[in-house]
N, C-alpha and C. Protein backbone atom coordinates (compact mmCIF):
# COMPACT_ATOMS: atom_id res chain seq x y z
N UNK A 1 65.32 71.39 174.11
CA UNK A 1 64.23 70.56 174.58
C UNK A 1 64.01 70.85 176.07
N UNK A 2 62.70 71.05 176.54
CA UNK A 2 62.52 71.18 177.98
C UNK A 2 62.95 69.60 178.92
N UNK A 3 63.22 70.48 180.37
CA UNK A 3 63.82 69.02 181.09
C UNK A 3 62.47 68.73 181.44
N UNK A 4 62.35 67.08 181.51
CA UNK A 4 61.50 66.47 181.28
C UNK A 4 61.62 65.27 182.97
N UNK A 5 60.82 64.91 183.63
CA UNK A 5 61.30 63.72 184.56
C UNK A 5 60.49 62.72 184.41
N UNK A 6 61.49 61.72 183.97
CA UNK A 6 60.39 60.32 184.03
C UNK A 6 61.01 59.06 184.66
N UNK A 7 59.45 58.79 185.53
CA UNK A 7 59.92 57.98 186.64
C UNK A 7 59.43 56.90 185.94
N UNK A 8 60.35 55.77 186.40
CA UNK A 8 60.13 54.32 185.87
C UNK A 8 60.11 53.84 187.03
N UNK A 9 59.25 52.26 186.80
CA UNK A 9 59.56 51.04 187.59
C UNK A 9 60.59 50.53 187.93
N UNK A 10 60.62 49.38 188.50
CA UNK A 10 62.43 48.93 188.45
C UNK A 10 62.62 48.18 187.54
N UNK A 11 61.45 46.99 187.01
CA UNK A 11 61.57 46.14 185.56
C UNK A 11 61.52 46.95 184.59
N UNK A 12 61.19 48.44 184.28
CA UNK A 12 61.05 48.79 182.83
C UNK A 12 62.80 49.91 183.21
N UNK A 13 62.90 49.97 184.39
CA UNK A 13 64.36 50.96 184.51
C UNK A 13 65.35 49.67 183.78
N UNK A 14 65.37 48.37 184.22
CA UNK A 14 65.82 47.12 184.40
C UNK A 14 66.46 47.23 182.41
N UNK A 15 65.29 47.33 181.82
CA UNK A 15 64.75 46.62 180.45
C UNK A 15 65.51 48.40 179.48
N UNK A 16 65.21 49.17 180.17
CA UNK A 16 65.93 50.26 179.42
C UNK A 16 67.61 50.28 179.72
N UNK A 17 68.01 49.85 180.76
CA UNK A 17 69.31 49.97 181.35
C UNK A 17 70.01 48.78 179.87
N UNK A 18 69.42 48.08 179.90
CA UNK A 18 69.77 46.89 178.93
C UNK A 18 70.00 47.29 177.82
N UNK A 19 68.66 47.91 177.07
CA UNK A 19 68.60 48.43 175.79
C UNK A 19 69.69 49.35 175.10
N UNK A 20 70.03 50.16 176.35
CA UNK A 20 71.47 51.27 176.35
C UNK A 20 72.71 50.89 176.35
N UNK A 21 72.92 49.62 177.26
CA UNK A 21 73.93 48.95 177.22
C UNK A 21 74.12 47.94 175.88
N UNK A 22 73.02 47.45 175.17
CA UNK A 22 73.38 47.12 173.77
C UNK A 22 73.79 47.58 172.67
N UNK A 23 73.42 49.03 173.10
CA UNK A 23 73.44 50.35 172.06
C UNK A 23 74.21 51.11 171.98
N UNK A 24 74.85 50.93 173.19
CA UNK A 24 76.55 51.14 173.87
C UNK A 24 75.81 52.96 173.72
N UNK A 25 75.16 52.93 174.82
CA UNK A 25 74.66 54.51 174.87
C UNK A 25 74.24 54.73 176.38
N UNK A 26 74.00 55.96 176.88
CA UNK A 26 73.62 55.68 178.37
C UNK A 26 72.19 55.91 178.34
N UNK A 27 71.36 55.49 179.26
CA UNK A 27 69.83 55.40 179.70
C UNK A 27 69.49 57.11 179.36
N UNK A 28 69.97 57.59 179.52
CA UNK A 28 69.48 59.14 179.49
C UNK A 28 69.45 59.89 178.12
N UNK A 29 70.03 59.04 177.14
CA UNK A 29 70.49 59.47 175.84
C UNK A 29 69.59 58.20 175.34
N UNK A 30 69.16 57.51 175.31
CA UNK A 30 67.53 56.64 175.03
C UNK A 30 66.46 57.26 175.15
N UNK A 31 66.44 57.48 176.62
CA UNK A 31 65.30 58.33 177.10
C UNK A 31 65.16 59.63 176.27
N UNK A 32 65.98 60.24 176.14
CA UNK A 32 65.85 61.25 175.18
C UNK A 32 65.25 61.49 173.81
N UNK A 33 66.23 60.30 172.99
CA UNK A 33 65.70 60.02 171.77
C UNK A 33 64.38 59.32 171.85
N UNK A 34 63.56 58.14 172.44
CA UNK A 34 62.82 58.14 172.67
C UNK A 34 61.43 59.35 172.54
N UNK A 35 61.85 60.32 173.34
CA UNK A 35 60.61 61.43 174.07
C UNK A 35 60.86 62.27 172.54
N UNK A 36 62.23 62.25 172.05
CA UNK A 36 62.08 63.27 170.80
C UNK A 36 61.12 62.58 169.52
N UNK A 37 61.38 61.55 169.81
CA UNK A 37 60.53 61.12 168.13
C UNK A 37 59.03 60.82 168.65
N UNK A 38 58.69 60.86 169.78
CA UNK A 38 57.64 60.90 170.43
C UNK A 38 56.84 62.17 169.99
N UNK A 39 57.31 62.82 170.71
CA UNK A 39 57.57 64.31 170.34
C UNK A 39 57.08 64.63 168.78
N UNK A 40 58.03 64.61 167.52
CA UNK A 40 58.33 64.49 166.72
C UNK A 40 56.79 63.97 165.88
N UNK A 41 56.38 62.49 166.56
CA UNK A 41 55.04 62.18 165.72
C UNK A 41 53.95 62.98 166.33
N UNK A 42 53.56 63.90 167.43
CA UNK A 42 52.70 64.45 167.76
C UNK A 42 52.07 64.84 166.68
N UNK A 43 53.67 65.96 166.36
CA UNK A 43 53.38 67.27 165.52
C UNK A 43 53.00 66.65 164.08
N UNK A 44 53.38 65.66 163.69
CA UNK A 44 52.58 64.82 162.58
C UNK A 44 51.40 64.99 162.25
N UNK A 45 50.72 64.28 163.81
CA UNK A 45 49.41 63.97 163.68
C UNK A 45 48.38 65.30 163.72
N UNK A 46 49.66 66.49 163.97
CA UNK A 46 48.55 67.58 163.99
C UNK A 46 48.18 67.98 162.31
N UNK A 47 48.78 67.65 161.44
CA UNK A 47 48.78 68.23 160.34
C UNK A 47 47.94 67.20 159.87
N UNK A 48 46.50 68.34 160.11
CA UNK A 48 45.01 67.54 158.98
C UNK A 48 44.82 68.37 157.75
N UNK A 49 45.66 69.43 156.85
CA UNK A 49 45.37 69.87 156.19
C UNK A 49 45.38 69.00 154.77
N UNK A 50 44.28 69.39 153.67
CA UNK A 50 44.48 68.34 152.36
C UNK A 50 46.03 69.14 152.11
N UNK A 51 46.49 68.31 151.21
CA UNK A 51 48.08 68.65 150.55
C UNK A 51 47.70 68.03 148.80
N UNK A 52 48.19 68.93 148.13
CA UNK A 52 48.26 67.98 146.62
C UNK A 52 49.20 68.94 145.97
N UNK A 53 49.58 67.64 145.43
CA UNK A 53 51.50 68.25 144.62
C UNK A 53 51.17 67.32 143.14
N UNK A 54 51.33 68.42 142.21
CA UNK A 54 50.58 67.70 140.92
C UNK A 54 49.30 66.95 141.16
N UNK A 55 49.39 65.97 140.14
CA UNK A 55 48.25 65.38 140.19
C UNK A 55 47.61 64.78 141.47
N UNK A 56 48.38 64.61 142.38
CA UNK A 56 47.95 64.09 143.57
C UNK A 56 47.50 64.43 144.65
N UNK A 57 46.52 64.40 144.98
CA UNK A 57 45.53 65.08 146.12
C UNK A 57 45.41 64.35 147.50
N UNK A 58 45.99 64.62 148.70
CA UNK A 58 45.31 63.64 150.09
C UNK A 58 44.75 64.45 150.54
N UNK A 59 43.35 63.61 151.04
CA UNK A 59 43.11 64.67 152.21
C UNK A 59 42.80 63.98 153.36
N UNK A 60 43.87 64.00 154.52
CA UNK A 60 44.27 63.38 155.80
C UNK A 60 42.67 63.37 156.83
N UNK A 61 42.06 64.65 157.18
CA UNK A 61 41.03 64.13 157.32
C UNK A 61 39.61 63.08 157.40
N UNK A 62 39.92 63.03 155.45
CA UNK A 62 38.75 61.82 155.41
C UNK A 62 39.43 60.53 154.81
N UNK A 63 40.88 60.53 154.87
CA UNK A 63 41.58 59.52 154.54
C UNK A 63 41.35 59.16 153.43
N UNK A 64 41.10 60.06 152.48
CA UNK A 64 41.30 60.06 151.02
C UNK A 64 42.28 60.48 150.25
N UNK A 65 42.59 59.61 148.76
CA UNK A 65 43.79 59.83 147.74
C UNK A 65 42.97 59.98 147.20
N UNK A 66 43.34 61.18 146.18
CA UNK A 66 43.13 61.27 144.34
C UNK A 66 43.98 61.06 143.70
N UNK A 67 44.14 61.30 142.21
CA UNK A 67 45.30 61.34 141.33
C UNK A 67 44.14 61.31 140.17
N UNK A 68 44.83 62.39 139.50
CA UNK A 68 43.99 63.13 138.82
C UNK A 68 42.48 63.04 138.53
N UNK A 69 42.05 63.82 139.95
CA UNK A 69 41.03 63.62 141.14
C UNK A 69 39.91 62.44 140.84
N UNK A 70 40.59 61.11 140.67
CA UNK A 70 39.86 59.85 140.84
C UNK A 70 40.46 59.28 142.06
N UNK A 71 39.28 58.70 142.92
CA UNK A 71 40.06 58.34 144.17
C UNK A 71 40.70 57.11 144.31
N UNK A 72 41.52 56.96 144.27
CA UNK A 72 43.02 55.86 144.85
C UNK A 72 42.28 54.96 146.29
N UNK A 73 42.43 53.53 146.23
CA UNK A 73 42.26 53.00 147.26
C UNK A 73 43.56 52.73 147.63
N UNK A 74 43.99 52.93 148.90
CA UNK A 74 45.17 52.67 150.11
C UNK A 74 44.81 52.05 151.32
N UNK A 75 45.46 51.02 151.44
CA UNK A 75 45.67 50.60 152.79
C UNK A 75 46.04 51.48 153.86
N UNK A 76 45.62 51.13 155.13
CA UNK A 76 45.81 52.23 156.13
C UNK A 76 47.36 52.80 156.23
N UNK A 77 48.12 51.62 155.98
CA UNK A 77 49.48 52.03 156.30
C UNK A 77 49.95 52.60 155.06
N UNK A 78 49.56 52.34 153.78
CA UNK A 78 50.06 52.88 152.71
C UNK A 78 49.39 54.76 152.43
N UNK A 79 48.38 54.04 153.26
CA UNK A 79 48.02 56.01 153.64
C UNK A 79 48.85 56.91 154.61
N UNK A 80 49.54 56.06 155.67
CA UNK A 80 50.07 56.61 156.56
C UNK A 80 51.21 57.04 156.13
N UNK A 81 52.27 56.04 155.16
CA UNK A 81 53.59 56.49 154.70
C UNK A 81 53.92 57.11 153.59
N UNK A 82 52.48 57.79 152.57
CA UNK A 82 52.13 58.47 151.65
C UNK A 82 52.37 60.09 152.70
N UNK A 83 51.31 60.12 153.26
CA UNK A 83 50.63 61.11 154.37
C UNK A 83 52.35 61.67 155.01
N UNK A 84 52.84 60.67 155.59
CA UNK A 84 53.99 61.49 155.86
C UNK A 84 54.52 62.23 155.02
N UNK A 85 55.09 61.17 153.97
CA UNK A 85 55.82 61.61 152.84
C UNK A 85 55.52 62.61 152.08
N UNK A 86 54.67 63.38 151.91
CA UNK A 86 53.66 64.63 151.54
C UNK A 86 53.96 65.68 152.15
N UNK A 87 53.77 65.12 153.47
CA UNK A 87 54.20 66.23 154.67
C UNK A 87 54.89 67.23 154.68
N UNK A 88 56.19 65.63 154.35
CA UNK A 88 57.59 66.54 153.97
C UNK A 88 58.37 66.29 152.86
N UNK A 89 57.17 67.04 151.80
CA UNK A 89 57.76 66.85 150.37
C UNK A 89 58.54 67.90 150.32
N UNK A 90 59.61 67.00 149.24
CA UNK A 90 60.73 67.55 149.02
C UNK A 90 61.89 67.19 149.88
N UNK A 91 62.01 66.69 150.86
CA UNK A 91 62.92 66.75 151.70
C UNK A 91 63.50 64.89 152.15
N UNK A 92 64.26 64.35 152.20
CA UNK A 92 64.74 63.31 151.96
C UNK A 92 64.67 62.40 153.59
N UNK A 93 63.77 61.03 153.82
CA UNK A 93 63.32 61.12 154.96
C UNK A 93 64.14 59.36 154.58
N UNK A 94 64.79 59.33 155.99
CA UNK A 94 65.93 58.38 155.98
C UNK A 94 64.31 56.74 156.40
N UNK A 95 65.08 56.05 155.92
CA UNK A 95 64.52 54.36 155.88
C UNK A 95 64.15 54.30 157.77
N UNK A 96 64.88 54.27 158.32
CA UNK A 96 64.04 54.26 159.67
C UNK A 96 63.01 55.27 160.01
N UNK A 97 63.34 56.61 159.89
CA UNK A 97 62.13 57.53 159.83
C UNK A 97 60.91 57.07 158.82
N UNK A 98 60.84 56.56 158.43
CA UNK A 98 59.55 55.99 157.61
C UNK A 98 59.20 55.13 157.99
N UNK A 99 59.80 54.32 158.30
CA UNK A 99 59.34 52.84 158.95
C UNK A 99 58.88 53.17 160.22
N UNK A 100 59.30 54.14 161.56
CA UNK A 100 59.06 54.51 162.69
C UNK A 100 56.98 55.14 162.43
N UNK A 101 57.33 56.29 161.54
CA UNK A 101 55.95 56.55 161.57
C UNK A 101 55.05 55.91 160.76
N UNK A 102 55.39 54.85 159.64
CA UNK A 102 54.38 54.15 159.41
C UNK A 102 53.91 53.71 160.19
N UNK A 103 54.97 52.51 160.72
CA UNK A 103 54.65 51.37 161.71
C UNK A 103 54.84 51.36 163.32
N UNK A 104 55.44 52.36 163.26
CA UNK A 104 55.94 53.28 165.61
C UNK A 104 57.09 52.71 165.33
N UNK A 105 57.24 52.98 166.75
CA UNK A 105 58.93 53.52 166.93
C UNK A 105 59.85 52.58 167.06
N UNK A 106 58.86 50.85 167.39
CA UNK A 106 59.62 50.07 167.58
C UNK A 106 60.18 49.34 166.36
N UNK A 107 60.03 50.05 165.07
CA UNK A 107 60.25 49.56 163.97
C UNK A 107 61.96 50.41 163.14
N UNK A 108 62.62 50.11 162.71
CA UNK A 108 63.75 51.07 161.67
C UNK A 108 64.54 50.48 160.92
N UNK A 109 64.37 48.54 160.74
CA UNK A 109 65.57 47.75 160.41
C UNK A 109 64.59 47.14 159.42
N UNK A 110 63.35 47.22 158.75
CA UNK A 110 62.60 46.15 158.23
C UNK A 110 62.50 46.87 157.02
N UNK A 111 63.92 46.91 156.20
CA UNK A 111 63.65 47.85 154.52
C UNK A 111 62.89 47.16 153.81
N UNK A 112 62.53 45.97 153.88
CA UNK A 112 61.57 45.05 152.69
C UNK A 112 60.71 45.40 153.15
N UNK A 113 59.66 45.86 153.92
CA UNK A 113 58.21 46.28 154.53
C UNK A 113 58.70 47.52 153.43
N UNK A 114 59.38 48.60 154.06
CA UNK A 114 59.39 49.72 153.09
C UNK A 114 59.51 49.60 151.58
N UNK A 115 60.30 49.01 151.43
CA UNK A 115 60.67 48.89 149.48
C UNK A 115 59.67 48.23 148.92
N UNK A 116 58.25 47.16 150.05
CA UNK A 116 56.98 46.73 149.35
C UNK A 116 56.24 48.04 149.38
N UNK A 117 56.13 48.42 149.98
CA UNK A 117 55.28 49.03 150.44
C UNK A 117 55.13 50.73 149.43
N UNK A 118 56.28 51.59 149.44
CA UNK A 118 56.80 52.06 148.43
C UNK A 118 56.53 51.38 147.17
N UNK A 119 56.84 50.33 146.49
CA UNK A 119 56.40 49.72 145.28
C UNK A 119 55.19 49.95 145.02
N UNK A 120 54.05 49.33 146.26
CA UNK A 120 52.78 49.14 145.67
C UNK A 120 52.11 51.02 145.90
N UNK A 121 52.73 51.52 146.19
CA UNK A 121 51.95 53.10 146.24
C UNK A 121 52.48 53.54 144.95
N UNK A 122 53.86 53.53 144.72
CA UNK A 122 54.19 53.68 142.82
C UNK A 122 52.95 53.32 141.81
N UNK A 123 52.85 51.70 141.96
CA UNK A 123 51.58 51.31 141.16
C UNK A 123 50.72 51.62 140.96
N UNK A 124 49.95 52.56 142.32
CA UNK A 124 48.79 53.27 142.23
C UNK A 124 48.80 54.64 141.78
N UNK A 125 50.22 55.12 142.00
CA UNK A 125 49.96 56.86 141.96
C UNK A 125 50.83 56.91 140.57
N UNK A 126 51.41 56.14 140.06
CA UNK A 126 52.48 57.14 139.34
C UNK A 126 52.14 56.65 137.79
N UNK A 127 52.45 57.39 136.70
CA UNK A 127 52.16 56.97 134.93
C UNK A 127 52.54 56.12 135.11
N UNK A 128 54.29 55.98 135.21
CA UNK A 128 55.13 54.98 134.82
C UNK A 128 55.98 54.81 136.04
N UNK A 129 55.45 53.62 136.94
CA UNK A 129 55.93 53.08 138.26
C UNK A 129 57.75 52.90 138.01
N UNK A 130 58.33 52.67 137.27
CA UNK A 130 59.71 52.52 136.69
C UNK A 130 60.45 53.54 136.41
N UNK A 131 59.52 54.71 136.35
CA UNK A 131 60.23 56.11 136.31
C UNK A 131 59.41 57.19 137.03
N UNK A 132 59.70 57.03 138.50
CA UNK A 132 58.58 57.41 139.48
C UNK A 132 58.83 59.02 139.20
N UNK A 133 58.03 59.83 139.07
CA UNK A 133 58.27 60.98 139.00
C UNK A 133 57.48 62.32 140.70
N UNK A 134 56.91 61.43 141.44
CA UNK A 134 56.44 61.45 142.92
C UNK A 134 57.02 60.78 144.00
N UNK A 135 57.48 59.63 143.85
CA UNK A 135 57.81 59.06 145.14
C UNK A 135 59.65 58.58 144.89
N UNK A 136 60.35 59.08 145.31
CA UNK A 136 61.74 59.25 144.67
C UNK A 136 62.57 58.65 145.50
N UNK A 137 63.49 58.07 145.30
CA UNK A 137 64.26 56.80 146.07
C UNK A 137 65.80 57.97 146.22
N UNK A 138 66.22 58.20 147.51
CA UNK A 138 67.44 58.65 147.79
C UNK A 138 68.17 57.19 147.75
N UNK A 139 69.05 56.93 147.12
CA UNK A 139 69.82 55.85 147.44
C UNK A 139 70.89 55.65 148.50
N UNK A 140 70.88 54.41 148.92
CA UNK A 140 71.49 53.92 150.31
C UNK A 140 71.04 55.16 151.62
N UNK A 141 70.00 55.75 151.64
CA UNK A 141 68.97 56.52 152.68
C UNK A 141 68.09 56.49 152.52
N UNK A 142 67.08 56.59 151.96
CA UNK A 142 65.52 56.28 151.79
C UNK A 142 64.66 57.03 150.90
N UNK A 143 63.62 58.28 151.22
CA UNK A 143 62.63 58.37 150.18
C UNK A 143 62.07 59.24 150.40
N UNK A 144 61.81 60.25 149.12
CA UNK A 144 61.35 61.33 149.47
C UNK A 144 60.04 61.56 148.17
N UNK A 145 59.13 62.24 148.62
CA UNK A 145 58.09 62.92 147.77
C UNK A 145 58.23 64.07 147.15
N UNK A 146 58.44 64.16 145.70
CA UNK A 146 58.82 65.19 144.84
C UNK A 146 58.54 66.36 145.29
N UNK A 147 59.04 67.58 145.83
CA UNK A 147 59.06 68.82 145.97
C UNK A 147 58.20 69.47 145.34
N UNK A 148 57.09 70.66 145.63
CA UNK A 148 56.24 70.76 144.80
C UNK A 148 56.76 72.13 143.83
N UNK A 149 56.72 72.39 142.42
CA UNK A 149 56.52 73.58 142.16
C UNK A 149 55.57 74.38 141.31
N UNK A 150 55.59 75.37 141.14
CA UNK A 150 54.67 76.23 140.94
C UNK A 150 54.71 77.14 139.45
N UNK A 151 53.54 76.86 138.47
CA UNK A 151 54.08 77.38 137.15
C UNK A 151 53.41 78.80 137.45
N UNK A 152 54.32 79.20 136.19
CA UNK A 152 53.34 80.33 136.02
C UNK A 152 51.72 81.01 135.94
N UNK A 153 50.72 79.94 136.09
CA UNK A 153 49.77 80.12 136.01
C UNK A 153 48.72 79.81 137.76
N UNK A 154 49.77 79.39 138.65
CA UNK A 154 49.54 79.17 139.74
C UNK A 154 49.48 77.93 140.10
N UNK A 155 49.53 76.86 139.19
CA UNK A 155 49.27 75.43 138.94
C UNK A 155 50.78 74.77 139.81
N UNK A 156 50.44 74.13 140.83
CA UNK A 156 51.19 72.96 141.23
C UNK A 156 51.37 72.00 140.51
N UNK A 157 53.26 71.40 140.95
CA UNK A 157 53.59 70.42 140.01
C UNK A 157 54.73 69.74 140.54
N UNK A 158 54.81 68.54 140.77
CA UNK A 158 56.12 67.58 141.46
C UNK A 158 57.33 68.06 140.56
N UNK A 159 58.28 68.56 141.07
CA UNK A 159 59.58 69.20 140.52
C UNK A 159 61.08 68.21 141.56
N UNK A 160 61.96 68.29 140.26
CA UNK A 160 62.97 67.98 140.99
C UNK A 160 64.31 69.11 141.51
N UNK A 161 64.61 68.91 142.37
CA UNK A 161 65.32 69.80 142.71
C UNK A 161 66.79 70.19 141.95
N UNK A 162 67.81 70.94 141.07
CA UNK A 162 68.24 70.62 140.70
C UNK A 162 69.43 71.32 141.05
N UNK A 163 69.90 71.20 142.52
CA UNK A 163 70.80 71.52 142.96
C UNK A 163 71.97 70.82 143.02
């Protein structure tokens, strides 16, 4: 990571000195993590490309869902933690990382926002919400969007990994 200098006030130096000392961490190792997930959602927001893995189509641009290309109504935030989760399908994105970029950074302890929230996007996207075959629950870590794969005919398709 490049060195970075950031000058604070004395009430917000005051209010971070605190935060570190609760966290039993030092100000500079806040500051850090901080600027990284900062960081981190930039590169998020750069990714406007549509994505669709099986039946499911976003396209981040016009803030549209399909599924099996009828369009899905979503709430902004249920677009936002879809949209991630797409992003980085396949790959297992821990309960605070979801909660951070749904809701920012000041969020990572509120799993009932996530486990509603997750529920009601099941309801909309999946056959059988009880046997999600898209939105996949890592247990005791959080949640990932089925990995996409690819048949023989070129056709995308939510696959599980079976390593």
């Amino acid at each position: 990571m490049p060195t970075i200098t950031v000058v604070l006030s004395a009430s917000l130096d005051a209010v971070l000195r605190q935060t570190a000392a609760l966290r039993g961490r030092s100000t500079e190792d806040v500051v850090n993590t901080a600027v990284s997930q900062y960081l981190g959602g930039r590169e998020y927001d750069r990714s406007n490309l549509a994505i669709r893995i099986g039946n499911i189509e976003l396209d981040p641009a016009r803030r549209l869902v399909r599924k099996n290309s009828v369009l899905v109504r979503l709430t902004p935030t249920e677009f936002d933690l879809l949209h991630y989760l797409m992003v980085y399908a396949g790959l297992p994105m821990t309960h605070a990382r979801l909660l951070r970029a749904a809701w920012g950074l000041e969020y990572g302890g509120e799993l009932e926002y996530l486990r509603t929230y997750v529920r009601q996007l099941r309801k909309k996207l999946e056959d059988d919400p009880a046997e999600p075959k898209y939105l996949l629950t890592d247990a005791h870590y959080g949640y990932r969007f089925a990995e996409v794969t690819v048949d023989r005919k070129g056709e995308n398709h939510p696959g599980r990994r079976l390593d």
